[in-house]
PDB file of N, CA and C in Angstrom:
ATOM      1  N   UNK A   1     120.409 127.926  54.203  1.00  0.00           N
ATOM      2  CA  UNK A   1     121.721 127.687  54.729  1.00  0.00           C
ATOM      3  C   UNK A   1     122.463 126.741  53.782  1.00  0.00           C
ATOM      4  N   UNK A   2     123.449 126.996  53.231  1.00  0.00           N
ATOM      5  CA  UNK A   2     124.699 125.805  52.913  1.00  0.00           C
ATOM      6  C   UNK A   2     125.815 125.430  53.561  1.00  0.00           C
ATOM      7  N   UNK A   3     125.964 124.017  52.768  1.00  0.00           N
ATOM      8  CA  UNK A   3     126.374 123.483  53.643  1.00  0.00           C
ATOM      9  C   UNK A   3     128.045 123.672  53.149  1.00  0.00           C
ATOM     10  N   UNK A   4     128.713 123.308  54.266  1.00  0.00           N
ATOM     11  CA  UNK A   4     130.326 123.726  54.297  1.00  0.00           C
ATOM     12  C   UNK A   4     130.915 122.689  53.266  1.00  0.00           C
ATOM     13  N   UNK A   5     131.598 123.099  52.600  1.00  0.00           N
ATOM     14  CA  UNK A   5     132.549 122.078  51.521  1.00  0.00           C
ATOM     15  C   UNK A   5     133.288 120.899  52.612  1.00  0.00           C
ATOM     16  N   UNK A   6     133.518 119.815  51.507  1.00  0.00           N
ATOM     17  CA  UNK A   6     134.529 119.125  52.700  1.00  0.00           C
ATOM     18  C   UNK A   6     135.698 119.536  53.328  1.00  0.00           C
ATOM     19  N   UNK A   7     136.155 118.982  54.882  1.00  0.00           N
ATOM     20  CA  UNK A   7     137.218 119.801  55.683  1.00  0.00           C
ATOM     21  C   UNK A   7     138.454 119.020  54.674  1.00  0.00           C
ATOM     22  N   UNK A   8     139.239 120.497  54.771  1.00  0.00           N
ATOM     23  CA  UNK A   8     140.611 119.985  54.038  1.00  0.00           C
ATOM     24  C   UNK A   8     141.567 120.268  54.948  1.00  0.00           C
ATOM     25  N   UNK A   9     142.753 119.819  54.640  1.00  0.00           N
ATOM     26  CA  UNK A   9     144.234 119.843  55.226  1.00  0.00           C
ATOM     27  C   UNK A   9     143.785 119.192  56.902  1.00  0.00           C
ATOM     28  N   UNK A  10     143.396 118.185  57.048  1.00  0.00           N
ATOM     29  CA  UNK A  10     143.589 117.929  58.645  1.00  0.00           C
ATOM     30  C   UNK A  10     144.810 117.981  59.005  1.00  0.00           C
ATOM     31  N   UNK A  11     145.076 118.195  60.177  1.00  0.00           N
ATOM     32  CA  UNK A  11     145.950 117.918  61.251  1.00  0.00           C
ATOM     33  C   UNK A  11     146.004 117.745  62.980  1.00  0.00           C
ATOM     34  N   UNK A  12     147.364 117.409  63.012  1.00  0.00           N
ATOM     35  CA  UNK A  12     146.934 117.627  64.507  1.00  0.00           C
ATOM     36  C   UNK A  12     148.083 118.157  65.206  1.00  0.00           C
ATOM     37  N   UNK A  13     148.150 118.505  66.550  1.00  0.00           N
ATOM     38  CA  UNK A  13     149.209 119.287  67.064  1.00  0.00           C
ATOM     39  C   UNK A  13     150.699 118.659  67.385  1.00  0.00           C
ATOM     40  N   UNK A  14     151.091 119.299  67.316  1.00  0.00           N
ATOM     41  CA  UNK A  14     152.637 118.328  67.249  1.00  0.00           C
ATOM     42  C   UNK A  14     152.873 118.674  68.126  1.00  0.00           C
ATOM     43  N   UNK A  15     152.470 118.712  69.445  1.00  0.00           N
ATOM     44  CA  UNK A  15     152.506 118.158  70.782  1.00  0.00           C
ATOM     45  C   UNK A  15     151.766 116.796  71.136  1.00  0.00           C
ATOM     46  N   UNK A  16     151.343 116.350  70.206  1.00  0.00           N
ATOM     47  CA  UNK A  16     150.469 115.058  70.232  1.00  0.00           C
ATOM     48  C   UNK A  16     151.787 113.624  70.134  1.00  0.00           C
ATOM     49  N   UNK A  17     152.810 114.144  69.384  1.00  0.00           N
ATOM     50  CA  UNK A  17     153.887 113.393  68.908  1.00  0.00           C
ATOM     51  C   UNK A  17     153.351 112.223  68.468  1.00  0.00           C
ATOM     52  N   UNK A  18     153.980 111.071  68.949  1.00  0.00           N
ATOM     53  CA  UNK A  18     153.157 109.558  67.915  1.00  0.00           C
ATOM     54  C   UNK A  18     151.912 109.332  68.423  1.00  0.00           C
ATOM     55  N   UNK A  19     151.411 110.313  69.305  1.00  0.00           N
ATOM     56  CA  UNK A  19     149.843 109.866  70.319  1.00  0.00           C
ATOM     57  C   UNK A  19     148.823 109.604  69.222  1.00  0.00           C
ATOM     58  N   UNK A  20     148.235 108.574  69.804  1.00  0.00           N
ATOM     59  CA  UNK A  20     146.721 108.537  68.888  1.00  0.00           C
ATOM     60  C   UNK A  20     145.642 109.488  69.249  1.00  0.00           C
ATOM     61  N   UNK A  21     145.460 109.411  70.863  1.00  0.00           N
ATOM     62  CA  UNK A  21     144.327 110.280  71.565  1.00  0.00           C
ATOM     63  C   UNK A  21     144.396 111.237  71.584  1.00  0.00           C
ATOM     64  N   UNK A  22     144.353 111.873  70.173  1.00  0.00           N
ATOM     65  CA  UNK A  22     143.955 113.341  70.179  1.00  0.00           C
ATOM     66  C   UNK A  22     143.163 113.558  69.290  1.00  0.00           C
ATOM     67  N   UNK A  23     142.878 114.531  68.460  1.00  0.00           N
ATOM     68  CA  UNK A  23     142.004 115.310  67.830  1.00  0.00           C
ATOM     69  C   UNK A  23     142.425 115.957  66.593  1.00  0.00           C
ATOM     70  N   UNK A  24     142.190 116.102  65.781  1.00  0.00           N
ATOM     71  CA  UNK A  24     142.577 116.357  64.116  1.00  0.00           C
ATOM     72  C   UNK A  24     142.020 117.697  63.999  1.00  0.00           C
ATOM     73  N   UNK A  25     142.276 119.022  63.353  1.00  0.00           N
ATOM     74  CA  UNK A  25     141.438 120.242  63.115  1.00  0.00           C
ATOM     75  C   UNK A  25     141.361 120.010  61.831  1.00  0.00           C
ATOM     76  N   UNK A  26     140.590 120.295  60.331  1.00  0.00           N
ATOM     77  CA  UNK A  26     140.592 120.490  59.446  1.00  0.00           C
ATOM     78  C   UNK A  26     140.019 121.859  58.973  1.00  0.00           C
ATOM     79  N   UNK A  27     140.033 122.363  57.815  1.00  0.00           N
ATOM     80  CA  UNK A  27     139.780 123.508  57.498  1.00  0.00           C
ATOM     81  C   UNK A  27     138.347 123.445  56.559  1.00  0.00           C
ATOM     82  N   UNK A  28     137.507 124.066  57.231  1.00  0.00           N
ATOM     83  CA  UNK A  28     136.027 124.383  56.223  1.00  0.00           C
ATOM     84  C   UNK A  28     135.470 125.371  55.971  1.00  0.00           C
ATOM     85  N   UNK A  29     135.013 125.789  54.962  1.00  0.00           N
ATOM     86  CA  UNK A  29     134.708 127.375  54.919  1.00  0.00           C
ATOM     87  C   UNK A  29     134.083 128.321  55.590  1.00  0.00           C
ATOM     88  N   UNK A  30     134.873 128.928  56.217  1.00  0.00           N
ATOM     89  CA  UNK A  30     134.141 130.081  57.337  1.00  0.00           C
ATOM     90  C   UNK A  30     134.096 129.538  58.362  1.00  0.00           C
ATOM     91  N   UNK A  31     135.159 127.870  58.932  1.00  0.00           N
ATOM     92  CA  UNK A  31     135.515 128.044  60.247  1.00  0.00           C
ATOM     93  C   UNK A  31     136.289 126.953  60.127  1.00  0.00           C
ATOM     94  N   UNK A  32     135.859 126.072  61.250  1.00  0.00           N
ATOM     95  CA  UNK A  32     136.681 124.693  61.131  1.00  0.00           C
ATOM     96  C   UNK A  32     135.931 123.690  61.516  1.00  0.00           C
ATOM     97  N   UNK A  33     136.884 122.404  61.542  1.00  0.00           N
ATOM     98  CA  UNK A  33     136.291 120.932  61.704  1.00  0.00           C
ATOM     99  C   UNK A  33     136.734 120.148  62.470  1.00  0.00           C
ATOM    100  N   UNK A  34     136.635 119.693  63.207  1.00  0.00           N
ATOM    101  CA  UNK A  34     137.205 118.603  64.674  1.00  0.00           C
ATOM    102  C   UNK A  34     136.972 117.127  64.399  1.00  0.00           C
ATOM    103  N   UNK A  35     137.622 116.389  64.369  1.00  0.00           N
ATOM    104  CA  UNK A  35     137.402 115.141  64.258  1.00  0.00           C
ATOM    105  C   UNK A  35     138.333 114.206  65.247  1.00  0.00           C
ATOM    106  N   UNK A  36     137.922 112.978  65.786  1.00  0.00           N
ATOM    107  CA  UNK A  36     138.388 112.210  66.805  1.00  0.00           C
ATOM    108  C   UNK A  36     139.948 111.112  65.705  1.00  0.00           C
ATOM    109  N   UNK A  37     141.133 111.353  65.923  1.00  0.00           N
ATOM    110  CA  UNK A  37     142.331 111.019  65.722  1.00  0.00           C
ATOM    111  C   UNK A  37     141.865 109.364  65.201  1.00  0.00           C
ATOM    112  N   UNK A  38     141.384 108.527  66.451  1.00  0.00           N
ATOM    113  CA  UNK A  38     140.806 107.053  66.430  1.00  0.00           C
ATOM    114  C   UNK A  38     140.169 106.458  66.313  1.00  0.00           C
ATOM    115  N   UNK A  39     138.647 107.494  65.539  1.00  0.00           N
ATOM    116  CA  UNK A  39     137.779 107.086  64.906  1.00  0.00           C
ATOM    117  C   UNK A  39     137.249 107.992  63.592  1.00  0.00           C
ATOM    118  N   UNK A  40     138.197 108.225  62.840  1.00  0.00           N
ATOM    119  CA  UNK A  40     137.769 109.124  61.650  1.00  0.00           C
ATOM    120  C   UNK A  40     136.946 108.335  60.783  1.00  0.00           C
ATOM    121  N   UNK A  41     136.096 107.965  61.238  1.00  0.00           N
ATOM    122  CA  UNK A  41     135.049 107.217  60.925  1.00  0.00           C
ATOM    123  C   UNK A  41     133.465 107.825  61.103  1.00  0.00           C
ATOM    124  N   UNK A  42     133.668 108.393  62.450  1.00  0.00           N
ATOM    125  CA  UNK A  42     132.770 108.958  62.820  1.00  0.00           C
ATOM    126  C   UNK A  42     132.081 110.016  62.252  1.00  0.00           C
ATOM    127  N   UNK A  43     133.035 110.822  61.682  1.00  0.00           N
ATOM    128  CA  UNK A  43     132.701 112.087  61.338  1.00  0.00           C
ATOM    129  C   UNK A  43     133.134 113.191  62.189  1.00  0.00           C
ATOM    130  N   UNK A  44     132.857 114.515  61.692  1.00  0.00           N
ATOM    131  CA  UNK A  44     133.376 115.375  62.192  1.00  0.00           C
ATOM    132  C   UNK A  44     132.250 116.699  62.616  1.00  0.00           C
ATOM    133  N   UNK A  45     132.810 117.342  63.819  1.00  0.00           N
ATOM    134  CA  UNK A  45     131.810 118.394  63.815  1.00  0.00           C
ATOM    135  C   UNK A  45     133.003 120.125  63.258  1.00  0.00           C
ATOM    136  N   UNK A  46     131.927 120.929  63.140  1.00  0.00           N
ATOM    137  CA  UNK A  46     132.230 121.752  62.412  1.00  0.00           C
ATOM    138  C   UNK A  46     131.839 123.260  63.356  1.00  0.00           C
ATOM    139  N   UNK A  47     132.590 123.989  62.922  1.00  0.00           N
ATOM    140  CA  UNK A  47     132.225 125.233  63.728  1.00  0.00           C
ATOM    141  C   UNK A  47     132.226 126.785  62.834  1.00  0.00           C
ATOM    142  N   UNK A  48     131.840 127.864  63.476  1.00  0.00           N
ATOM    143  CA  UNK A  48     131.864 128.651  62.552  1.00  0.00           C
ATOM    144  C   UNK A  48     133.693 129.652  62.865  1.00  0.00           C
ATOM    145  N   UNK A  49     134.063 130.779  62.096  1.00  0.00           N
ATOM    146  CA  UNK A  49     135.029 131.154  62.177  1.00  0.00           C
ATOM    147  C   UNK A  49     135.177 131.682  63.771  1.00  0.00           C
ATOM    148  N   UNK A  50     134.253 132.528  64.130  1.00  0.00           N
ATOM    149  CA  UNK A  50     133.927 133.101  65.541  1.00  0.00           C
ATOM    150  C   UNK A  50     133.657 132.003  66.631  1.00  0.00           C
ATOM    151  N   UNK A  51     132.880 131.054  66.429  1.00  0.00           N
ATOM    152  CA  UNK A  51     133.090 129.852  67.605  1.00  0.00           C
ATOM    153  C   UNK A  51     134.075 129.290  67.750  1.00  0.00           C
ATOM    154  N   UNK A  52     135.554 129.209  66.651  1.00  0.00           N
ATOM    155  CA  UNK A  52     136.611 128.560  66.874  1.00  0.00           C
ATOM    156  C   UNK A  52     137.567 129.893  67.602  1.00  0.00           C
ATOM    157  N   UNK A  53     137.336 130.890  67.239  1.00  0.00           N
ATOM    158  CA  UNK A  53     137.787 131.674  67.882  1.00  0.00           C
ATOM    159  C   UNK A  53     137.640 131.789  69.117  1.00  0.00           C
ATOM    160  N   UNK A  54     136.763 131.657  69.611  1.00  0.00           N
ATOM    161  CA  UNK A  54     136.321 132.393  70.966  1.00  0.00           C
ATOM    162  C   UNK A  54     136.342 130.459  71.431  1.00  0.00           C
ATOM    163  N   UNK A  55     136.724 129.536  71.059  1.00  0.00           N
ATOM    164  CA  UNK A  55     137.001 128.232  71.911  1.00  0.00           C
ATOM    165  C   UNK A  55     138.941 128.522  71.642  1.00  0.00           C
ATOM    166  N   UNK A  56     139.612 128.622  71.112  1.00  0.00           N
ATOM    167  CA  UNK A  56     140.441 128.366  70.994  1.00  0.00           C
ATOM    168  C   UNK A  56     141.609 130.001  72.113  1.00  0.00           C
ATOM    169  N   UNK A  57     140.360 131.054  72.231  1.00  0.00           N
ATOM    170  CA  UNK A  57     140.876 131.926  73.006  1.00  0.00           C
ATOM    171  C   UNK A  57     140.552 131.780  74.810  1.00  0.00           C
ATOM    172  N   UNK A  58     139.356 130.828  74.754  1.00  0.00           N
ATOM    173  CA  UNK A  58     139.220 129.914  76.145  1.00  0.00           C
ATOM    174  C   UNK A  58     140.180 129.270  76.696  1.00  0.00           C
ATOM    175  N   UNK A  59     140.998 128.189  75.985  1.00  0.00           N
ATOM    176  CA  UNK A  59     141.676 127.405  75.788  1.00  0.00           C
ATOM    177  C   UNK A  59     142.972 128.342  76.463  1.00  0.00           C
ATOM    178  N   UNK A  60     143.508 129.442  75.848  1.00  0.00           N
ATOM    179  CA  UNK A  60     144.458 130.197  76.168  1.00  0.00           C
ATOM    180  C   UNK A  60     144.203 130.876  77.254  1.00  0.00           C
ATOM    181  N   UNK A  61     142.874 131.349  77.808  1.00  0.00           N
ATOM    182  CA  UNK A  61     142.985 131.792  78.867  1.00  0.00           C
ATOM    183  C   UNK A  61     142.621 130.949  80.114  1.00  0.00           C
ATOM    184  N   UNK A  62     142.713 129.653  80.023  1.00  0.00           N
ATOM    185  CA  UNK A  62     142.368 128.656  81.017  1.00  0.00           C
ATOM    186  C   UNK A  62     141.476 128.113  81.516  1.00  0.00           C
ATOM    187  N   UNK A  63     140.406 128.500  80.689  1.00  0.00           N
ATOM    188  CA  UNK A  63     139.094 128.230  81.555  1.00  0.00           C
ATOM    189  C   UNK A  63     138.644 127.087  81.429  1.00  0.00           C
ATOM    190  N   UNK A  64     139.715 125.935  80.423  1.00  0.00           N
ATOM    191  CA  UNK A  64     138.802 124.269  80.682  1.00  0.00           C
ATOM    192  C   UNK A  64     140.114 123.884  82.057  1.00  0.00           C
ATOM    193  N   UNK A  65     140.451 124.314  82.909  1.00  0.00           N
ATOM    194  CA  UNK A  65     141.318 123.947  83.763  1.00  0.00           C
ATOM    195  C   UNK A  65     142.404 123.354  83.288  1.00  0.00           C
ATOM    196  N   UNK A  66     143.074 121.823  83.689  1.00  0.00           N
ATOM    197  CA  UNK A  66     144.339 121.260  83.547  1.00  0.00           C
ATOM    198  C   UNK A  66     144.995 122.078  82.840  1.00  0.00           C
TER     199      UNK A  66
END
């Protein structure tokens, strides 16, 4: 297995506006990278192209509630 290059281009949603408490996506090869806005310190976890998919199509169909 190798390992993913470093995540590039973070961001975060600009529905976040000046918020700190959110979450950064970055880009890594063959998926993506999540990292905490207020502790990019921590590190980041990483996913593959199909797990961000199928979380980010959850997301749209409602299933973490609020």
């Amino acid at each position: 297995m190798t390992k993913p290059h470093r995540p590039e281009g973070w961001r975060k949603s600009k529905y976040s506006g000046g918020q700190t408490n959110c979450v950064e996506v970055g880009r890594v090869d063959g998926g993506a990278a999540v990292r905490d806005t207020k502790n990019r310190a921590a590190g980041h976890l990483t996913t593959t192209a199909g797990q961000w998919a199928a979380f980010l199509g959850a997301i749209k169909d409602g299933r973490f509630g609020g």
